[in-house]
Protein backbone atom coordinates (compact mmCIF):
# COMPACT_ATOMS: atom_id res chain seq x y z
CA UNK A 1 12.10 -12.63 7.32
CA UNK A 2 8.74 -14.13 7.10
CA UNK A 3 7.05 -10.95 8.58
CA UNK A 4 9.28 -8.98 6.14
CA UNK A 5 9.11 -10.26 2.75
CA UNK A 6 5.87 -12.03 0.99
CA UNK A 7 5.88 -15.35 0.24
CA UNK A 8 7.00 -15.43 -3.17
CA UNK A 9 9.86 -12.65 -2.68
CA UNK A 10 10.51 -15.80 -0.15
CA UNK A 11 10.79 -17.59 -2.93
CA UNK A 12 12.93 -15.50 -5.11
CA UNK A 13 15.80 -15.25 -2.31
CA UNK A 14 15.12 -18.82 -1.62
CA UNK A 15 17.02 -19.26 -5.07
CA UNK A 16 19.42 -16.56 -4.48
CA UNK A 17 21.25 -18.19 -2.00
CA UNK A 18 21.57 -21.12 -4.21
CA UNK A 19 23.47 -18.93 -6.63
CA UNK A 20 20.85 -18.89 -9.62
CA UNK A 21 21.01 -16.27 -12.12
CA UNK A 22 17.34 -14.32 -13.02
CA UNK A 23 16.68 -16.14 -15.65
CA UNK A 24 17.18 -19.60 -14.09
CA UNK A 25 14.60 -18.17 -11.32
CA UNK A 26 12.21 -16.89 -13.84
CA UNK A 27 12.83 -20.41 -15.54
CA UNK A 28 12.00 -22.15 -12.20
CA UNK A 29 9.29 -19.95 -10.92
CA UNK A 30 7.32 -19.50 -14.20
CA UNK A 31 8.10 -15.87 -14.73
CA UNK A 32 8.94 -13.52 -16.51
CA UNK A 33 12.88 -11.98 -15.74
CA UNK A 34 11.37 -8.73 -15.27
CA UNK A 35 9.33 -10.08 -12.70
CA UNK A 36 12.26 -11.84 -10.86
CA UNK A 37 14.39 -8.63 -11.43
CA UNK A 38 11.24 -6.69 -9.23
CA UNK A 39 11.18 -9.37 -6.86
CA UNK A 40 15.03 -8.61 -6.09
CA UNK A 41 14.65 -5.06 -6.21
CA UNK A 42 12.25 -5.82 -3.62
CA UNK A 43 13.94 -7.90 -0.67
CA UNK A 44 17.13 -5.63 -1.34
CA UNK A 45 15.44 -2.60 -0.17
CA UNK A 46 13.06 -4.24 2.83
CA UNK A 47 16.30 -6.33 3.59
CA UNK A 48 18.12 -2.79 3.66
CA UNK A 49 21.01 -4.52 1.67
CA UNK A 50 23.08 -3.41 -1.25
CA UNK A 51 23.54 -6.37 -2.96
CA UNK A 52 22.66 -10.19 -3.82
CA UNK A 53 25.88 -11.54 -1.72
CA UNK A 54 24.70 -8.87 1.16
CA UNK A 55 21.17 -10.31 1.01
CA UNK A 56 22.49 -13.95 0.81
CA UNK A 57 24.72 -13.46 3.73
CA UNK A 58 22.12 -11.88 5.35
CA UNK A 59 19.65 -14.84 5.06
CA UNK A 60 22.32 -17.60 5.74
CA UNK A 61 23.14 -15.73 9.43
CA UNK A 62 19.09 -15.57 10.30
CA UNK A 63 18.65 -19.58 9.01
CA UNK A 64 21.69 -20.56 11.39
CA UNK A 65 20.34 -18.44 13.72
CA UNK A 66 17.14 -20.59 13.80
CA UNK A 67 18.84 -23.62 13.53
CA UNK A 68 20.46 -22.77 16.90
């Protein structure tokens, strides 16, 4: 993922899987909601997912995968 996204859309999913809503990230990351809302635009489309719960799921099978 690191050669996919940028370090802040990092970040951004980074809080994803932990469930937060945009304006907890925005709250977290010191941005604005628009901003976080780009961010997820973002990693949905490079991560060629549909959703948050697609991109989560996504990111939880590479981490265990690198865990292994």
């Amino acid at each position: 993922l690191h050669d996919l996204l940028t370090p802040r859309e990092i970040d951004v999913l980074e809080h994803l899987v932990k469930g937060e809503t945009n304006a907890e990230i925005a709250r977290t990351l010191i941005v604005s909601e628009g901003t976080v809302k780009f961010h997820v635009k973002n990693i949905l489309r490079k991560m060629n997912v549909a959703n948050r719960a697609e991109a989560t799921s996504h990111y939880m099978r590479l981490s265990l995968r690198q865990d292994a």
